[in-house]
C-alpha atoms as a PDB file:
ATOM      1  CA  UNK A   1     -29.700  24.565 -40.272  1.00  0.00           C
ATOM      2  CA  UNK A   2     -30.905  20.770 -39.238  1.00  0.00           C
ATOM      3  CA  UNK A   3     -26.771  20.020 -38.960  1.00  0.00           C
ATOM      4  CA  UNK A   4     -26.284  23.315 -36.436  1.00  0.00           C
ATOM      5  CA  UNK A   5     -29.631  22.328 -34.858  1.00  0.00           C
ATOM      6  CA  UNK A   6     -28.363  18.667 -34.102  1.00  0.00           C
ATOM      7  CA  UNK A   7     -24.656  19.650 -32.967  1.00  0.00           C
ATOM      8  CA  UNK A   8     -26.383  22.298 -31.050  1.00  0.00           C
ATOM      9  CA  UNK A   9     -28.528  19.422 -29.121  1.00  0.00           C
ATOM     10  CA  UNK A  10     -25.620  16.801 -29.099  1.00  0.00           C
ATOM     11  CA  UNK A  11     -23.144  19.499 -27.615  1.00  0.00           C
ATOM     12  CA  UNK A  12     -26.107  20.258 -24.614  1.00  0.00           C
ATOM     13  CA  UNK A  13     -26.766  16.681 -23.660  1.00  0.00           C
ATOM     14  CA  UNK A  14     -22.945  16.013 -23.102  1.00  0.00           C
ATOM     15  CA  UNK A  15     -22.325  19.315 -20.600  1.00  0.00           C
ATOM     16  CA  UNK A  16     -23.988  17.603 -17.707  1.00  0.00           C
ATOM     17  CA  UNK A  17     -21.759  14.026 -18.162  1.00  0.00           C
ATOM     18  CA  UNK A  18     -18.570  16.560 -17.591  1.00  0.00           C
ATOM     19  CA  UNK A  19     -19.807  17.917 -14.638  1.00  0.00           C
ATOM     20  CA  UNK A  20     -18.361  16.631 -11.476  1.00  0.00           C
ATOM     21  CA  UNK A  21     -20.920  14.802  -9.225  1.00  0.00           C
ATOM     22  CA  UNK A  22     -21.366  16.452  -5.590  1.00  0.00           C
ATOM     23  CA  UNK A  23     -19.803  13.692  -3.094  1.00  0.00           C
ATOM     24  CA  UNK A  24     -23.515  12.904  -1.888  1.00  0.00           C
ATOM     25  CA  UNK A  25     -23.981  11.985  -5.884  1.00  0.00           C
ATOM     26  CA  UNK A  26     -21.307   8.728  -5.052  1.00  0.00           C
ATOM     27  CA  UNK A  27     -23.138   6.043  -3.543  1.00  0.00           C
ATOM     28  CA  UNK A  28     -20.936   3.371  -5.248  1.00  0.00           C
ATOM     29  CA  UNK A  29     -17.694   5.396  -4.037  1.00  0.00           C
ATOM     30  CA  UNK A  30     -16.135   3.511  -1.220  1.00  0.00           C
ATOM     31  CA  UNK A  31     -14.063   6.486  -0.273  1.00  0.00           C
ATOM     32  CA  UNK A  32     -15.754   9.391   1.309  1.00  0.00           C
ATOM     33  CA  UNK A  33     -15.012  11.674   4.302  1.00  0.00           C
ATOM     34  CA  UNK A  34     -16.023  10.503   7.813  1.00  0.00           C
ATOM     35  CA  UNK A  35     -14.306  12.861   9.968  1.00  0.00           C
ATOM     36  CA  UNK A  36     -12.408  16.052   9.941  1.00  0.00           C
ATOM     37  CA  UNK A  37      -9.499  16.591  13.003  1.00  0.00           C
ATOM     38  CA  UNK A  38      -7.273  19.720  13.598  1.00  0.00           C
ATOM     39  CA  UNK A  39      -4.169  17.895  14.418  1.00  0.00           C
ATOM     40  CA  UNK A  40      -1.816  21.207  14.477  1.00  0.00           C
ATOM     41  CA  UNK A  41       1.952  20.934  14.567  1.00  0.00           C
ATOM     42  CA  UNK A  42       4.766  22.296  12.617  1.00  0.00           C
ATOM     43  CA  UNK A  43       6.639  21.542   9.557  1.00  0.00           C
ATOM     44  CA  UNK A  44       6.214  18.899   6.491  1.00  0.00           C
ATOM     45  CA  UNK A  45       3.567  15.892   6.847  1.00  0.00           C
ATOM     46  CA  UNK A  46       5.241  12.672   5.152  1.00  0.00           C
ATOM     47  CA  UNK A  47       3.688   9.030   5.646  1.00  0.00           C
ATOM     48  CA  UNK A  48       0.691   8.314   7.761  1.00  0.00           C
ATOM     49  CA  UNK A  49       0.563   4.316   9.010  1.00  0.00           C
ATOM     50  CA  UNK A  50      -3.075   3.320  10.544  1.00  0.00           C
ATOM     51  CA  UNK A  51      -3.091   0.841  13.717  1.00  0.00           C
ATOM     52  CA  UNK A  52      -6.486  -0.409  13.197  1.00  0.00           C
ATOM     53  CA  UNK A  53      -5.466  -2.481  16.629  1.00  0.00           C
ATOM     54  CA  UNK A  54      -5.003   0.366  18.885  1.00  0.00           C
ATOM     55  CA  UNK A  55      -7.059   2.761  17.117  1.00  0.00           C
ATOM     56  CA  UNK A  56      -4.416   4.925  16.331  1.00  0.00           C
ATOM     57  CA  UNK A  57      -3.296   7.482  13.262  1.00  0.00           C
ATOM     58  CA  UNK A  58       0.549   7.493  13.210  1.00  0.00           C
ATOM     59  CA  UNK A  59       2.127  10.721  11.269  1.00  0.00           C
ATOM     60  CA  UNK A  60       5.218  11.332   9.944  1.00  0.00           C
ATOM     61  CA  UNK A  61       4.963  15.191  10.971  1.00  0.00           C
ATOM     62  CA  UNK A  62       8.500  17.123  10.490  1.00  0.00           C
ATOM     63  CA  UNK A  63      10.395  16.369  13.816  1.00  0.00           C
ATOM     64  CA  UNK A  64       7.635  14.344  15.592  1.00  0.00           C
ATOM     65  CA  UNK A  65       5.662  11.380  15.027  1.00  0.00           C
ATOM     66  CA  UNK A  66       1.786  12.480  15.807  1.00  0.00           C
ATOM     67  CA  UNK A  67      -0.101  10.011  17.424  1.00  0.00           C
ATOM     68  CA  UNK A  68      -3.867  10.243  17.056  1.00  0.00           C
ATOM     69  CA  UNK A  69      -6.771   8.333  18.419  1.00  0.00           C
ATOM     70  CA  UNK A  70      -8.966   7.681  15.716  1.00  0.00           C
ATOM     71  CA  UNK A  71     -11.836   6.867  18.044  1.00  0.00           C
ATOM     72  CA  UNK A  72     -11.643  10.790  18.999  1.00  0.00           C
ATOM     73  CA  UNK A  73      -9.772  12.285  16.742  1.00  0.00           C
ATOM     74  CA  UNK A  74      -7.282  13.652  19.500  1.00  0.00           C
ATOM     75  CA  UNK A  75      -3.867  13.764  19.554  1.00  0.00           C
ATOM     76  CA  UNK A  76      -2.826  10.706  22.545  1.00  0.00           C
ATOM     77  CA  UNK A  77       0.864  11.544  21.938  1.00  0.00           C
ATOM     78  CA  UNK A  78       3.874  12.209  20.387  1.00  0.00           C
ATOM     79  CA  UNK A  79       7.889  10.423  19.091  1.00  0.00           C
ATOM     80  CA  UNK A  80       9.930  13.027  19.664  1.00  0.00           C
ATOM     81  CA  UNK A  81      13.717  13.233  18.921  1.00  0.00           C
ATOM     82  CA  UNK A  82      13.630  12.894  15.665  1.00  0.00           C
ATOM     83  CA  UNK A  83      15.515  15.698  12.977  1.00  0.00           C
ATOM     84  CA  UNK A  84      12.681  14.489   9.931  1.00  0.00           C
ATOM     85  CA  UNK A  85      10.442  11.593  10.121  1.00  0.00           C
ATOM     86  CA  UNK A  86       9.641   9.759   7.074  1.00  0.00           C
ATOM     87  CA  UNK A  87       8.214   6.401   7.446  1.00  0.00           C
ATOM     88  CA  UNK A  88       6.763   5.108  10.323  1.00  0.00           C
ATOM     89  CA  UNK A  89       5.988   0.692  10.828  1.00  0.00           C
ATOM     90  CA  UNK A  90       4.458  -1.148  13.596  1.00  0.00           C
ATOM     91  CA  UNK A  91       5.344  -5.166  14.822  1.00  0.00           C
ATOM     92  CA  UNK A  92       2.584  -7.074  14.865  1.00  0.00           C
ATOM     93  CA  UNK A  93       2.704  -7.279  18.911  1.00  0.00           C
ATOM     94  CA  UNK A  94       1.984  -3.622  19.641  1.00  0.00           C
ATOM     95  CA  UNK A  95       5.052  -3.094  21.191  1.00  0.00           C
ATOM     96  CA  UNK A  96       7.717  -2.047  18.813  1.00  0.00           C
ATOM     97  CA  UNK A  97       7.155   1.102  16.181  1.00  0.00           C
ATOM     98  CA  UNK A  98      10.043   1.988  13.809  1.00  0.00           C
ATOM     99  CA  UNK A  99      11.039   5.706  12.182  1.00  0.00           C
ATOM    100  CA  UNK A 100      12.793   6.259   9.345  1.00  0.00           C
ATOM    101  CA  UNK A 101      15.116   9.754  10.421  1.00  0.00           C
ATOM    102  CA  UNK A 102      16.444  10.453   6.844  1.00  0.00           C
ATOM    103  CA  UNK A 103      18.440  13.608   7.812  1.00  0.00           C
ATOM    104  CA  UNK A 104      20.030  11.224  10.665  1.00  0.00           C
ATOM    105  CA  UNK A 105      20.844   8.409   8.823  1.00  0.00           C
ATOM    106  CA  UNK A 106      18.974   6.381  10.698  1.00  0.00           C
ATOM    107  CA  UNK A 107      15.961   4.207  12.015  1.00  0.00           C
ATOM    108  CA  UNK A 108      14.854   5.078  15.795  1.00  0.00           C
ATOM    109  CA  UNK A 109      12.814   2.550  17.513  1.00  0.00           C
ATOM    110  CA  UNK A 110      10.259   3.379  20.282  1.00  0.00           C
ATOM    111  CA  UNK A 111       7.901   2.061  22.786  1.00  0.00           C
ATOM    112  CA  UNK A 112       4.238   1.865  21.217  1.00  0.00           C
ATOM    113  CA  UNK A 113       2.948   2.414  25.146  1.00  0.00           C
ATOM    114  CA  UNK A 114       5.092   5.445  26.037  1.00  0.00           C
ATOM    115  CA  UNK A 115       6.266   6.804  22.753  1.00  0.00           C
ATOM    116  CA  UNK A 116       9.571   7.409  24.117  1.00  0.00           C
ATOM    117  CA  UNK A 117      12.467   6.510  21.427  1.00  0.00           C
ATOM    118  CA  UNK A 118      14.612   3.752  23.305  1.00  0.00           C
ATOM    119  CA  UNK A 119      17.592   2.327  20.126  1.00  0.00           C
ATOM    120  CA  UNK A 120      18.700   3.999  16.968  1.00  0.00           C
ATOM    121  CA  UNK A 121      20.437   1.998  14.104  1.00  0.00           C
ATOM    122  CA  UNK A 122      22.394   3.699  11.513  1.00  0.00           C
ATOM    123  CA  UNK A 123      20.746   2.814   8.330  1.00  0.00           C
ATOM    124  CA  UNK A 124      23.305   5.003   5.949  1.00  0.00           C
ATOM    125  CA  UNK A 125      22.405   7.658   3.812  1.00  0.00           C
ATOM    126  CA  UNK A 126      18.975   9.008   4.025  1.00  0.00           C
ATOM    127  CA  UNK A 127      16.442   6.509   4.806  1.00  0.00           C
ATOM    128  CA  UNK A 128      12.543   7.055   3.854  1.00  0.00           C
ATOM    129  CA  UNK A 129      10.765   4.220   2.909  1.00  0.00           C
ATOM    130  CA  UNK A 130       8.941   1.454   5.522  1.00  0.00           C
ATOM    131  CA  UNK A 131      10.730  -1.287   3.698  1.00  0.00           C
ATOM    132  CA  UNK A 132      14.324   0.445   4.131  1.00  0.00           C
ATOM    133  CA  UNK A 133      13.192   0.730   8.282  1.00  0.00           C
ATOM    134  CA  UNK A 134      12.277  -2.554   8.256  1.00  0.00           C
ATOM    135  CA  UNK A 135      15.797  -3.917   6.552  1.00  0.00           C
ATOM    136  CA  UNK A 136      18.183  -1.339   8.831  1.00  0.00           C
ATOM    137  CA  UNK A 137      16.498  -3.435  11.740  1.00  0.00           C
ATOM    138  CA  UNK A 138      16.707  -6.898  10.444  1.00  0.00           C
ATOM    139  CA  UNK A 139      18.099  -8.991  13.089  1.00  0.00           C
ATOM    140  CA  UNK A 140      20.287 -11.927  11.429  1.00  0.00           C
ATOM    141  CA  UNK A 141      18.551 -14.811   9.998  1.00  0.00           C
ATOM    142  CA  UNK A 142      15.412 -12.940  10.427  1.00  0.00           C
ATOM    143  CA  UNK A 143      13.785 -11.908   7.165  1.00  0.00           C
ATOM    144  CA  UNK A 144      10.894  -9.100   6.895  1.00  0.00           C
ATOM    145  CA  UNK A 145       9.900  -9.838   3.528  1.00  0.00           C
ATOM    146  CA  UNK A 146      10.064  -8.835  -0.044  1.00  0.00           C
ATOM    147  CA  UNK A 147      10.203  -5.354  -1.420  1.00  0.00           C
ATOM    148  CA  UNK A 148       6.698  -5.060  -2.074  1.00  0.00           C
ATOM    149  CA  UNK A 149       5.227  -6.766   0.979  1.00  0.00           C
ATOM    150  CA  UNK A 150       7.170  -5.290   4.337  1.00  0.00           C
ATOM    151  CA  UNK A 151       6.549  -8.010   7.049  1.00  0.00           C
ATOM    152  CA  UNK A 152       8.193  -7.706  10.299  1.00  0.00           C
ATOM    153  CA  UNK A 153       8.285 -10.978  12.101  1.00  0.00           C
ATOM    154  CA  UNK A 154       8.114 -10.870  16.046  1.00  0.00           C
ATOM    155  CA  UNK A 155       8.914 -13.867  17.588  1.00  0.00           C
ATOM    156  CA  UNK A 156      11.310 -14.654  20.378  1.00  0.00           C
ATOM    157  CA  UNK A 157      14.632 -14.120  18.036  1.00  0.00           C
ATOM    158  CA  UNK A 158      13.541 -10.483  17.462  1.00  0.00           C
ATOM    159  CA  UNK A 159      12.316  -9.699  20.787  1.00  0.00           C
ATOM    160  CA  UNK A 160      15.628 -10.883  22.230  1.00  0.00           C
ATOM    161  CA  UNK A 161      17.296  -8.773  19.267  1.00  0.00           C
ATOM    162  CA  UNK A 162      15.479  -5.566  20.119  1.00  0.00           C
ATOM    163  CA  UNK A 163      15.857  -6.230  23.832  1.00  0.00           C
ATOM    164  CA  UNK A 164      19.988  -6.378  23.343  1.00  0.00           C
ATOM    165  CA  UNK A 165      20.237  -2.836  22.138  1.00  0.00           C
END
């Protein structure tokens, strides 16, 4: 009976260690919800790439690459002319954003100001990861880093570059 009684006890006092705190519960949690935005759209969500800069949420979104103003939490524009976006990376200069197009074969490059897509580089067969859209733009004698840490280097050989094509 004192055995039951005991297991009994020891089985009660563990039930509320298994139960999942509310998110309020979390003070030490550094992650936690701050805002909630309808972005809308259509089709598969893929990579999301924060300019902390600009303020602005870039998503891989099916065809498009969303745009949003994190300030607001409203869409400020759109990529367009893409078939599927995968990955999506920024220079360091604010002009210059690069998609991965995997169904296309290729990375498109656009204007950070006006969104509009203005060079495409075949990459060959389906391209999705930042580092791969990095390399498929790499400019000769211009490195962008190692696998694990993409850099993309904008200085006056890369400008020139981008401005040739």
């Amino acid at each position: 009976m004192k055995n039951l009684l005991a297991i009994t006890l020891l089985a009660c006092t563990a039930l509320p260690a298994q139960q999942t705190p509310a998110p309020t519960e979390l003070a030490a949690s550094p992650f936690f919800i701050k805002n909630t935005w309808i972005i809308g759209g259509a089709g598969n969500w893929d990579y999301l790439t924060v300019d902390p800069q600009s303020s602005q949420l870039l998503i891989a979104h099916g065809p498009v690459v969303q745009v949003v103003d994190t300030e607001t939490g409203t869409l400020a524009g759109q990529v367009t002319g893409l078939r599927f976006a995968h990955s999506i990376a920024l220079d360091d200069t604010g002009e210059f954003g690069f998609v991965s197009d995997g169904p296309a074969n290729q990375v498109a490059i656009f204007d950070r100001r006006t969104f509009k897509i203005f060079a495409r580089i075949p990459t060959g067969p389906g391209p999705r990861a930042k580092q791969e859209a990095l390399r498929a733009c790499e400019p000769p004698g211009v490195s962008v880093g190692s696998r694990t840490t993409p850099i993309w280097r904008s200085d006056e050989s890369v400008l020139s570059w981008l401005a040739s094509l």
